[in-house]
Protein backbone atom coordinates (compact mmCIF):
# COMPACT_ATOMS: atom_id res chain seq x y z
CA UNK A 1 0.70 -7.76 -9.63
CA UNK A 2 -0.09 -7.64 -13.29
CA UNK A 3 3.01 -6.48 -15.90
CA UNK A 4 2.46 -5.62 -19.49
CA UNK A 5 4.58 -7.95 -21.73
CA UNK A 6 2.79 -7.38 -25.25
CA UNK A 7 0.14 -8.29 -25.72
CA UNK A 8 -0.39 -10.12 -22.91
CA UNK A 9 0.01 -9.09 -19.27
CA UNK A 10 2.06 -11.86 -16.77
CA UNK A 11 1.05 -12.08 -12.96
CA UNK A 12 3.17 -12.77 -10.21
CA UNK A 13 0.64 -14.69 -8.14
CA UNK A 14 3.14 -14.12 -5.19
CA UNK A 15 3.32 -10.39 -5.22
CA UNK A 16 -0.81 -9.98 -5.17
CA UNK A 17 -0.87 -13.15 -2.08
CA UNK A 18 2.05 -10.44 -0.61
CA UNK A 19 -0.48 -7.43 -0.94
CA UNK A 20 -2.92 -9.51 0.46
CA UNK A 21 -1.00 -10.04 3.31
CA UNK A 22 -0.71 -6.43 3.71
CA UNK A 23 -3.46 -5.32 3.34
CA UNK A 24 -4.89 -8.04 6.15
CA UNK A 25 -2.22 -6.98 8.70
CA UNK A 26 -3.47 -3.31 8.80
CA UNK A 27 -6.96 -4.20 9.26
CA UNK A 28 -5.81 -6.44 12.09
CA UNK A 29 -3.87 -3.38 12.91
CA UNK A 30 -7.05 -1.31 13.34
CA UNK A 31 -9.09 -4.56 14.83
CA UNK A 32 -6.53 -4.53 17.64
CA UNK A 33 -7.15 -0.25 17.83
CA UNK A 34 -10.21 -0.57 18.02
CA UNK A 35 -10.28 -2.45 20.71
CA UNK A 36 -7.63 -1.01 22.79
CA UNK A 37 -9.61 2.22 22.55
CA UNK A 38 -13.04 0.75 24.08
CA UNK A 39 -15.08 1.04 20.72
CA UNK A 40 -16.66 -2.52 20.82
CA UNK A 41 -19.04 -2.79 23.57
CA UNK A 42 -18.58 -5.83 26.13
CA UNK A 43 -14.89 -6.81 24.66
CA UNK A 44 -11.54 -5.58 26.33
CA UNK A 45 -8.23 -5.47 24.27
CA UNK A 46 -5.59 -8.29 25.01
CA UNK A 47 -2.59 -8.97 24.82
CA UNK A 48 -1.36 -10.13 21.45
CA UNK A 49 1.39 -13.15 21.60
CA UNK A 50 3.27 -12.21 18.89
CA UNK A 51 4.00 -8.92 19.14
CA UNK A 52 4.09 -7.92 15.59
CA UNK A 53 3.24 -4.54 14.84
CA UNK A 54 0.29 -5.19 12.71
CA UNK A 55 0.39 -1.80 10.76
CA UNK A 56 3.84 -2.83 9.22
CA UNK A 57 1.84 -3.46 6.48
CA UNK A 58 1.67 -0.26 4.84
CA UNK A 59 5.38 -0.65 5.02
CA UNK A 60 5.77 -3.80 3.00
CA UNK A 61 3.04 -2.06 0.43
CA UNK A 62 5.72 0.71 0.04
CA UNK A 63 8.62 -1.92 -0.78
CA UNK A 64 6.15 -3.29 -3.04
CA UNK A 65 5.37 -0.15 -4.78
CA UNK A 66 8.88 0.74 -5.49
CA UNK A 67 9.15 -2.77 -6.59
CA UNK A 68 5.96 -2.84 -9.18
CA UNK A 69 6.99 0.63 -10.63
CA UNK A 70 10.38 -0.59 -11.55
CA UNK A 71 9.52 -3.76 -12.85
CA UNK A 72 6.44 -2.05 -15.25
CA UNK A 73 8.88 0.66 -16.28
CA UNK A 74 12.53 -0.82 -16.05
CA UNK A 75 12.53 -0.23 -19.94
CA UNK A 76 10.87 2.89 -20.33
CA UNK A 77 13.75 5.46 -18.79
CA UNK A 78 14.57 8.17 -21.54
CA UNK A 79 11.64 7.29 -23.94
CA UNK A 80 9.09 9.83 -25.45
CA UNK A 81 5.92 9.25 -23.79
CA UNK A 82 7.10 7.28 -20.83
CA UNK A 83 6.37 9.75 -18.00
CA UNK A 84 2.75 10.94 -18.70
CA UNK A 85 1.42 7.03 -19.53
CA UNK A 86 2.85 5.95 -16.71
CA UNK A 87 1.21 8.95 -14.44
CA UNK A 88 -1.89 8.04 -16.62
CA UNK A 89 -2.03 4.55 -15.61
CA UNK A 90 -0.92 5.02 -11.90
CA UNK A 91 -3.46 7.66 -11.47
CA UNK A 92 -6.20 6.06 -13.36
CA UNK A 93 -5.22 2.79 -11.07
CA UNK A 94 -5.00 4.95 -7.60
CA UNK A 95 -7.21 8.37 -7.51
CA UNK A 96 -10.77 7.29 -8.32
CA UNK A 97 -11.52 4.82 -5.63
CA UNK A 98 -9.78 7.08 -3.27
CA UNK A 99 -11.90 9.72 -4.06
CA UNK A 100 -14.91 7.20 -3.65
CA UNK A 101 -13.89 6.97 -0.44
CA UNK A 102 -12.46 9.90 0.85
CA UNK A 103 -16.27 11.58 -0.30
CA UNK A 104 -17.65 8.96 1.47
CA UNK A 105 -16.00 9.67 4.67
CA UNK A 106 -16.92 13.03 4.65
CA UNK A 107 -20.60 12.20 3.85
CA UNK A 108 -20.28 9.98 7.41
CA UNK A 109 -19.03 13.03 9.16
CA UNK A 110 -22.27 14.98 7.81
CA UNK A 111 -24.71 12.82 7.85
CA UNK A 112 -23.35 10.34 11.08
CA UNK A 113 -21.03 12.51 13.25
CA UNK A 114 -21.62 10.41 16.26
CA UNK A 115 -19.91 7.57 14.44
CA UNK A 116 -17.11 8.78 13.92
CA UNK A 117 -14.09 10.53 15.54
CA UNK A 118 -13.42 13.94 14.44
CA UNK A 119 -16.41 16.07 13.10
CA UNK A 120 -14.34 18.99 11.99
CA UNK A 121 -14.09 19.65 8.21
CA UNK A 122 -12.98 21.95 5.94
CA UNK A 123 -12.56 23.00 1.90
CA UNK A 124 -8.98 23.25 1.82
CA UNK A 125 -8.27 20.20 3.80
CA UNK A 126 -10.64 17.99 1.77
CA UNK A 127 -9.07 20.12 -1.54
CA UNK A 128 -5.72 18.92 -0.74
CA UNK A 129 -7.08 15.52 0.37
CA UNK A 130 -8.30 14.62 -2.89
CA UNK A 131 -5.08 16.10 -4.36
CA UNK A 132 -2.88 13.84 -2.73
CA UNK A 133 -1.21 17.21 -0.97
CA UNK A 134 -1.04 16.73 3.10
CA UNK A 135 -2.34 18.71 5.04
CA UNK A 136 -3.40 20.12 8.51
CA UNK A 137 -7.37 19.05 9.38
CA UNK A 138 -9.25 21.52 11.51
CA UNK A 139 -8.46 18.97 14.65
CA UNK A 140 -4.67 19.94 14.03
CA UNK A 141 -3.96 16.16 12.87
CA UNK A 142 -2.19 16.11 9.69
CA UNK A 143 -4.14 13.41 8.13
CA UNK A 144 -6.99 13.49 5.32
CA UNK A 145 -10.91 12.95 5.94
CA UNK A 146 -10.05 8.81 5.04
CA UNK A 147 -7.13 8.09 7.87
CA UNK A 148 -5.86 5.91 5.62
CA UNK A 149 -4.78 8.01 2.90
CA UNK A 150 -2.17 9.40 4.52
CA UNK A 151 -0.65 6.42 2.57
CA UNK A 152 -1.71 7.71 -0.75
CA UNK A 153 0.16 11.15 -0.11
CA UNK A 154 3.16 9.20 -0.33
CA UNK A 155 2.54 6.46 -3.23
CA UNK A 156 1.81 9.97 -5.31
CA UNK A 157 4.54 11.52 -4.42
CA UNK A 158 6.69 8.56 -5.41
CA UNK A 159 5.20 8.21 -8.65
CA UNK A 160 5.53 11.94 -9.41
CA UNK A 161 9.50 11.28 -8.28
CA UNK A 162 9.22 8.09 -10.33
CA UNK A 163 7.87 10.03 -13.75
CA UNK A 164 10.54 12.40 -13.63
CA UNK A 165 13.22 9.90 -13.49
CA UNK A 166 11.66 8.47 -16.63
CA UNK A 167 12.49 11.42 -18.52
CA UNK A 168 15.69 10.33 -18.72
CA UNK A 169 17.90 7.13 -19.81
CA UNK A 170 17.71 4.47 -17.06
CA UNK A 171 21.40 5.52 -14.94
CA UNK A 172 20.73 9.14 -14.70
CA UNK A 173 16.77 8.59 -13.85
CA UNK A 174 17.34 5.94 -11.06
CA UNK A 175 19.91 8.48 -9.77
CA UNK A 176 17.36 11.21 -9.97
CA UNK A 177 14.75 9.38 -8.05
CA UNK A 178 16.89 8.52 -5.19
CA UNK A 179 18.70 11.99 -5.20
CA UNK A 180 14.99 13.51 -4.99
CA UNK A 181 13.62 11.63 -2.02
CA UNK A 182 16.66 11.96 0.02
CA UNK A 183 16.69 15.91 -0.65
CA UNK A 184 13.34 16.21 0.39
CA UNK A 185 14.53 14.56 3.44
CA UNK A 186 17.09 17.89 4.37
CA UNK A 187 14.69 20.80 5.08
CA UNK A 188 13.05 18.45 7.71
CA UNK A 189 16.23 17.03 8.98
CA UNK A 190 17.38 20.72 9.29
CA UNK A 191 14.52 22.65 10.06
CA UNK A 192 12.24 20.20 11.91
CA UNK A 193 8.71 21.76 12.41
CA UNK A 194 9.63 24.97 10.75
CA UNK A 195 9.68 23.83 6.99
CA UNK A 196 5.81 23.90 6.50
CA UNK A 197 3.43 20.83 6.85
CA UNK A 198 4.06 19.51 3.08
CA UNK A 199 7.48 20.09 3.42
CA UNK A 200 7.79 17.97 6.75
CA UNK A 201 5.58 15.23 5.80
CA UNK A 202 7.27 14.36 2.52
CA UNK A 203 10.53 14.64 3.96
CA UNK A 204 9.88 11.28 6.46
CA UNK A 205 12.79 8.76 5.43
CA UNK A 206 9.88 6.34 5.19
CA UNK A 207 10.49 7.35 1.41
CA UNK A 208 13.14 4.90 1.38
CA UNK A 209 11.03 1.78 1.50
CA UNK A 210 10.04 2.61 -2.61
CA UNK A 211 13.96 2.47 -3.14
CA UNK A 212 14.40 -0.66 -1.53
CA UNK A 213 11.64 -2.12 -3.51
CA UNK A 214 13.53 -0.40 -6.66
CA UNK A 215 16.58 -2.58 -5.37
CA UNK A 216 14.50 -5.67 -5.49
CA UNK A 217 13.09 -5.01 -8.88
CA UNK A 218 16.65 -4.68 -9.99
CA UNK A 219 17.94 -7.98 -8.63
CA UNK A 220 14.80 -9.70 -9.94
CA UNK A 221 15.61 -8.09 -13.65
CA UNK A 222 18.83 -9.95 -13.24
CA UNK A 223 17.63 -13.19 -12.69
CA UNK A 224 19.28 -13.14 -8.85
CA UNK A 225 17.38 -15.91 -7.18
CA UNK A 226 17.00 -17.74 -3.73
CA UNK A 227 16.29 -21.35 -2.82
CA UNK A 228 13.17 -22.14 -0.94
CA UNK A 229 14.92 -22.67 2.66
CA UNK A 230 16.71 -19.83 2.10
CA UNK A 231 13.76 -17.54 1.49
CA UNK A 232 11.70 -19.07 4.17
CA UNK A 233 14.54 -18.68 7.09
CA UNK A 234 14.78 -14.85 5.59
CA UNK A 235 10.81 -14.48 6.62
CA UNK A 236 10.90 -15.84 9.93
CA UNK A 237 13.70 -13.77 10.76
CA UNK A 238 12.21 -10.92 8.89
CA UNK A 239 8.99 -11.53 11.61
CA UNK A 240 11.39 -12.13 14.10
CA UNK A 241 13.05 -8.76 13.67
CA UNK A 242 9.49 -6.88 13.44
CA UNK A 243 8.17 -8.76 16.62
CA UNK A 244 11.30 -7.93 18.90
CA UNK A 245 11.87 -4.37 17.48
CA UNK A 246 8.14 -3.63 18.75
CA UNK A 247 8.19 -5.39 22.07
CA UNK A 248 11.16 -3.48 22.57
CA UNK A 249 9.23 -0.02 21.45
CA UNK A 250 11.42 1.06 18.63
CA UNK A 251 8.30 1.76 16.63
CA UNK A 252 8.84 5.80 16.55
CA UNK A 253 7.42 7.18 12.85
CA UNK A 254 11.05 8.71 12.49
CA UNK A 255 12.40 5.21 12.54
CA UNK A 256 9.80 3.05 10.44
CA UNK A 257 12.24 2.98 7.88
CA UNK A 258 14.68 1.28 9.55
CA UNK A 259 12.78 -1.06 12.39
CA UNK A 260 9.59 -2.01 10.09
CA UNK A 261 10.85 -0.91 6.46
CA UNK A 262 13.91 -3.83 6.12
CA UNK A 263 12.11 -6.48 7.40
CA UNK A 264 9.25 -5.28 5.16
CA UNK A 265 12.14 -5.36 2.21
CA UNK A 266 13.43 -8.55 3.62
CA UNK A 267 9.69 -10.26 3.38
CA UNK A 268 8.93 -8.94 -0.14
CA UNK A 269 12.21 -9.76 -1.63
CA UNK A 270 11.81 -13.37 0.47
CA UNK A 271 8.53 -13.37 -1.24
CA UNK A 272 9.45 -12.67 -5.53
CA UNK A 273 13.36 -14.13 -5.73
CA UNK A 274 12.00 -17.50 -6.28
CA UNK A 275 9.76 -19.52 -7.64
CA UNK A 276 6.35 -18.00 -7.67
CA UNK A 277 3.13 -19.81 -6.80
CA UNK A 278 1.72 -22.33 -9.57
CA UNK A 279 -1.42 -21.37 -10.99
CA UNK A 280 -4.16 -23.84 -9.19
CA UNK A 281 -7.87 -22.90 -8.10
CA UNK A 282 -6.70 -22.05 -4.65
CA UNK A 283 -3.71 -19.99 -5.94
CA UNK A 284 -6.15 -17.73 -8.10
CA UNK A 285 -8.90 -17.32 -5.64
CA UNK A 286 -5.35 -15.83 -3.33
CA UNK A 287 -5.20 -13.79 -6.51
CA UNK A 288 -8.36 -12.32 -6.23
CA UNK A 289 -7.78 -11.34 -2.81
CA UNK A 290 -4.78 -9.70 -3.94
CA UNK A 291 -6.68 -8.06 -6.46
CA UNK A 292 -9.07 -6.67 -3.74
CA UNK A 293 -6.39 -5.63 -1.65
CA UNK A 294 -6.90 -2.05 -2.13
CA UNK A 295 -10.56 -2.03 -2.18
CA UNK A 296 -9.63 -3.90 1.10
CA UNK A 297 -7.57 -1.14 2.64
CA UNK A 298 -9.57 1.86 1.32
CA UNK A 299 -12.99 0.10 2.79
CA UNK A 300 -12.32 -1.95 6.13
CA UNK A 301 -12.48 1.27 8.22
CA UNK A 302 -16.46 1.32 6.83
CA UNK A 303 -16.86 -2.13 7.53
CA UNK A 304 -15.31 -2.26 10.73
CA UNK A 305 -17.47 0.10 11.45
CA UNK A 306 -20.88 -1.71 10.10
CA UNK A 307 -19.72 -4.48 12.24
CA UNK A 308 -19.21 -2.40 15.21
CA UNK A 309 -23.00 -1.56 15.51
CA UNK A 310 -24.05 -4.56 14.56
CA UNK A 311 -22.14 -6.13 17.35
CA UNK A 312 -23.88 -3.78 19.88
CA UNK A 313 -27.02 -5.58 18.62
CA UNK A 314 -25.66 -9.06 18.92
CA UNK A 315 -24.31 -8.70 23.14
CA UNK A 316 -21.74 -11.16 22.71
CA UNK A 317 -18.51 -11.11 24.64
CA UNK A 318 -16.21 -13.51 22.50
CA UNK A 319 -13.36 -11.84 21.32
CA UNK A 320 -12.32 -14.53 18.99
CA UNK A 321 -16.02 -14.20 17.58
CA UNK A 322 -15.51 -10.33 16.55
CA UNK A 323 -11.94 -10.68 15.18
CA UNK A 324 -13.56 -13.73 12.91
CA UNK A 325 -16.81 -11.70 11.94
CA UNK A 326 -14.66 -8.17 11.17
CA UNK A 327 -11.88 -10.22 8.97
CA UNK A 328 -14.57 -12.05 6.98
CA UNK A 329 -17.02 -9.10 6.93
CA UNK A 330 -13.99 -6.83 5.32
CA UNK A 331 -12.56 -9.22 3.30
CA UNK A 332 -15.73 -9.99 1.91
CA UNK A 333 -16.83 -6.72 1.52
CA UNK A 334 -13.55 -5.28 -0.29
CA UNK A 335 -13.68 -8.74 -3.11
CA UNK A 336 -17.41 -7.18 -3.59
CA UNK A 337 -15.89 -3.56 -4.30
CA UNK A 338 -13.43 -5.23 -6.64
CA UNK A 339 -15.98 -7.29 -8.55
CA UNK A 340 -18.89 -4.98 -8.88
CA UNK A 341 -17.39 -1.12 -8.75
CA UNK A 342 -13.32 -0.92 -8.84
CA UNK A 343 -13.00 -3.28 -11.80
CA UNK A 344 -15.87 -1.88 -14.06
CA UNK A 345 -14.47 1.64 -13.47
CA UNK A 346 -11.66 0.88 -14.34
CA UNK A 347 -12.44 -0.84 -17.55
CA UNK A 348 -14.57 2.20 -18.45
CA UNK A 349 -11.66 4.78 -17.34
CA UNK A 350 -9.03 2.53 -19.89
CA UNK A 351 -11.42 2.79 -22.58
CA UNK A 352 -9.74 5.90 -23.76
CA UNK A 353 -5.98 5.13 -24.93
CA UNK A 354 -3.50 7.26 -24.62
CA UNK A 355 -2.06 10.00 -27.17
CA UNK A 356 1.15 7.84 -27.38
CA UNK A 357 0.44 4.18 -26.25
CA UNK A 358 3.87 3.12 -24.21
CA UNK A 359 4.12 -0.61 -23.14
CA UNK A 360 6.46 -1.92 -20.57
CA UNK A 361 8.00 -5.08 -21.33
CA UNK A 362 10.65 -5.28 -18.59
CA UNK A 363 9.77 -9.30 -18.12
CA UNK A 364 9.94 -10.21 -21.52
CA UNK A 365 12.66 -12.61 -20.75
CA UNK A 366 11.65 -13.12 -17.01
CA UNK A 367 11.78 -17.19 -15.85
CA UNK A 368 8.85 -19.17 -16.24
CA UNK A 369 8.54 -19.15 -12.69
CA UNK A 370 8.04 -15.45 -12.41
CA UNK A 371 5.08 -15.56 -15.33
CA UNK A 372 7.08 -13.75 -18.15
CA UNK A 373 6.69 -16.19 -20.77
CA UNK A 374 4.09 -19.41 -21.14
């Protein structure tokens, strides 16, 4: 993570080993899919001794959303400006490579149907896709062309949330965000099925894993710290809690907030209330991967993929082999997205200021430790 302070921008090395983390859970997520559902030829799924649900992820990149936003824009409630730089930035940050990717899905489905699962596309569906609106694909599954960016729907609708609570001083805003999400939650609560398909989907209570990152934020703001035993018993129990909440099949969508989103709170806030990780050659290359994290979530599903047929080719039968090949092929491949095409755009997209240039500089006065101040 990367926070404006002036001139300079701090990094919490923790936060981007945390997204890392993430991001490498849900491809080990899909690893495990993928073989559960027969797609790699000569390997059959097992059975996975720790029991984590893998795709938890996505769940502690929520809690880490909520907890980014805040601590960019803590000091930016009620002033002029604030709302359409930060929409500016997030968008600038977010949309492109999605849209990379989403048009490169639906270029497999033209050009490769037989690679992939569902062949059916059409305009509105990849309209509302790339608008970050969901929406009901021809198969009847409400997901976009890229799986995966089911996601996305709700990091924009947070930040849309997030804006307007910027529009006013820091009290009333905070109160407006929350007050939002959980109203959205009614009409679904209410009227399940019946409200309409955007209606429905925003209205999941998963929402509530960008507030408990907000809570985090907060604490961290106010210098509320944790000693090193104490944060590392909160992550094994945090793992713990996922591991046993799966086994015992409370893993319903409905419930994600609760079973998967407080550990996923409990691991992130585990991760930045302390001291943060000191800034050696193998801490920055962790960096990096952080950095690639969302190339690495927007991509594995390609490279996964890419290794699939290239597997076929190879007629091995070691399971251990494929899960090592996959891991390094994606993680490889997503650092190469960063370096050569996510970065560079988004250099060139940040070329052109803003009409009103609005800084955050909410760690200021943040501890050493956390990388506000050298």
């Amino acid at each position: 993570m990367t926070v404006p302070t002036g001139p300079e921008r701090a990094t919490i090395r923790s936060v981007q080993l945390l997204r890392f983390v993430a991001a490498a859970m849900v491809l080990i997520g899909h690893l495990q899919d993928a073989l559960r559902r027969g797609r790699i030829p000569g390997l059959a799924p097992f059975d996975d001794p720790t029991g984590l649900p893998w795709h938890a992820g996505v769940d502690i990149f929520f809690v880490i959303s909520g907890f980014v936003m805040y601590m960019m824009a803590a000091d930016q409630f009620g002033r002029p400006g604030a709302p359409a730089a930060f929409m500016r930035r997030r968008l600038i940050r977010v949309a492109p490579l999605y849209w990379v990717f989403t048009l490169l899905a639906i270029l497999t489905v033209v050009v490769l149907p037989e690679r992939v699962q569902s062949t059916q596309l059409s305009l509105p569906h990849i309209l509302a896709s790339l608008l970050f609106v969901p929406w009901r694909a021809p198969s009847g599954a409400l997901v976009p062309p890229l799986s995966v960016g089911w996601t996305l729907n709700f990091e924009i609708l947070f930040y849309s949330v997030f804006a307007f609570g910027l529009l006013f001083r820091r009290a009333i805003g905070l109160a407006a965000i929350v007050g939002i999400l959980f109203a959205l939650m009614i009409p679904r609560a209410l009227f399940p099925g019946v409200v309409g398909d955007q209606l429905d989907a925003w209205g999941f209570p998963i929402t509530v894993e960008f507030l408990f990152g907000i809570l985090i934020g907060r604490l961290c703001l106010a210098n509320f710290r944790m000693p090193g035993i104490v944060r590392a018993a909160i992550v094994v129990g945090a793992l713990a809690a996922l591991s046993i909440g799966n086994q015992a099949g409370f893993n319903a969508f409905q419930d994600r907030w609760f079973f998967w989103g407080i550990p996923a709170a409990a691991i992130v806030a585990a991760t930045v209330l302390g001291r943060d990780l000191p800034d050696r050659s193998w801490s920055r290359i962790l960096v990096l991967c952080g950095n690639a994290s969302y190339a690495l979530y927007l991509s594995h599903l390609f490279t996964l993929r890419a290794v699939g047929v290239a597997w076929s080719a190879l007629h091995l039968n070691s399971v251990a082999a494929y899960f090592a090949l996959a891991m390094a092929s994606s993680i490889l491949a997503s650092i190469a997205v960063y370096l050569w095409f996510e970065r560079p755009m988004l250099a060139w997209l940040g070329r052109r200021p803003p009409t009103r240039s609005v800084r955050a500089s909410a760690l200021a006065a943040a501890p050493r430790g956390l990388g506000g101040s050298k």
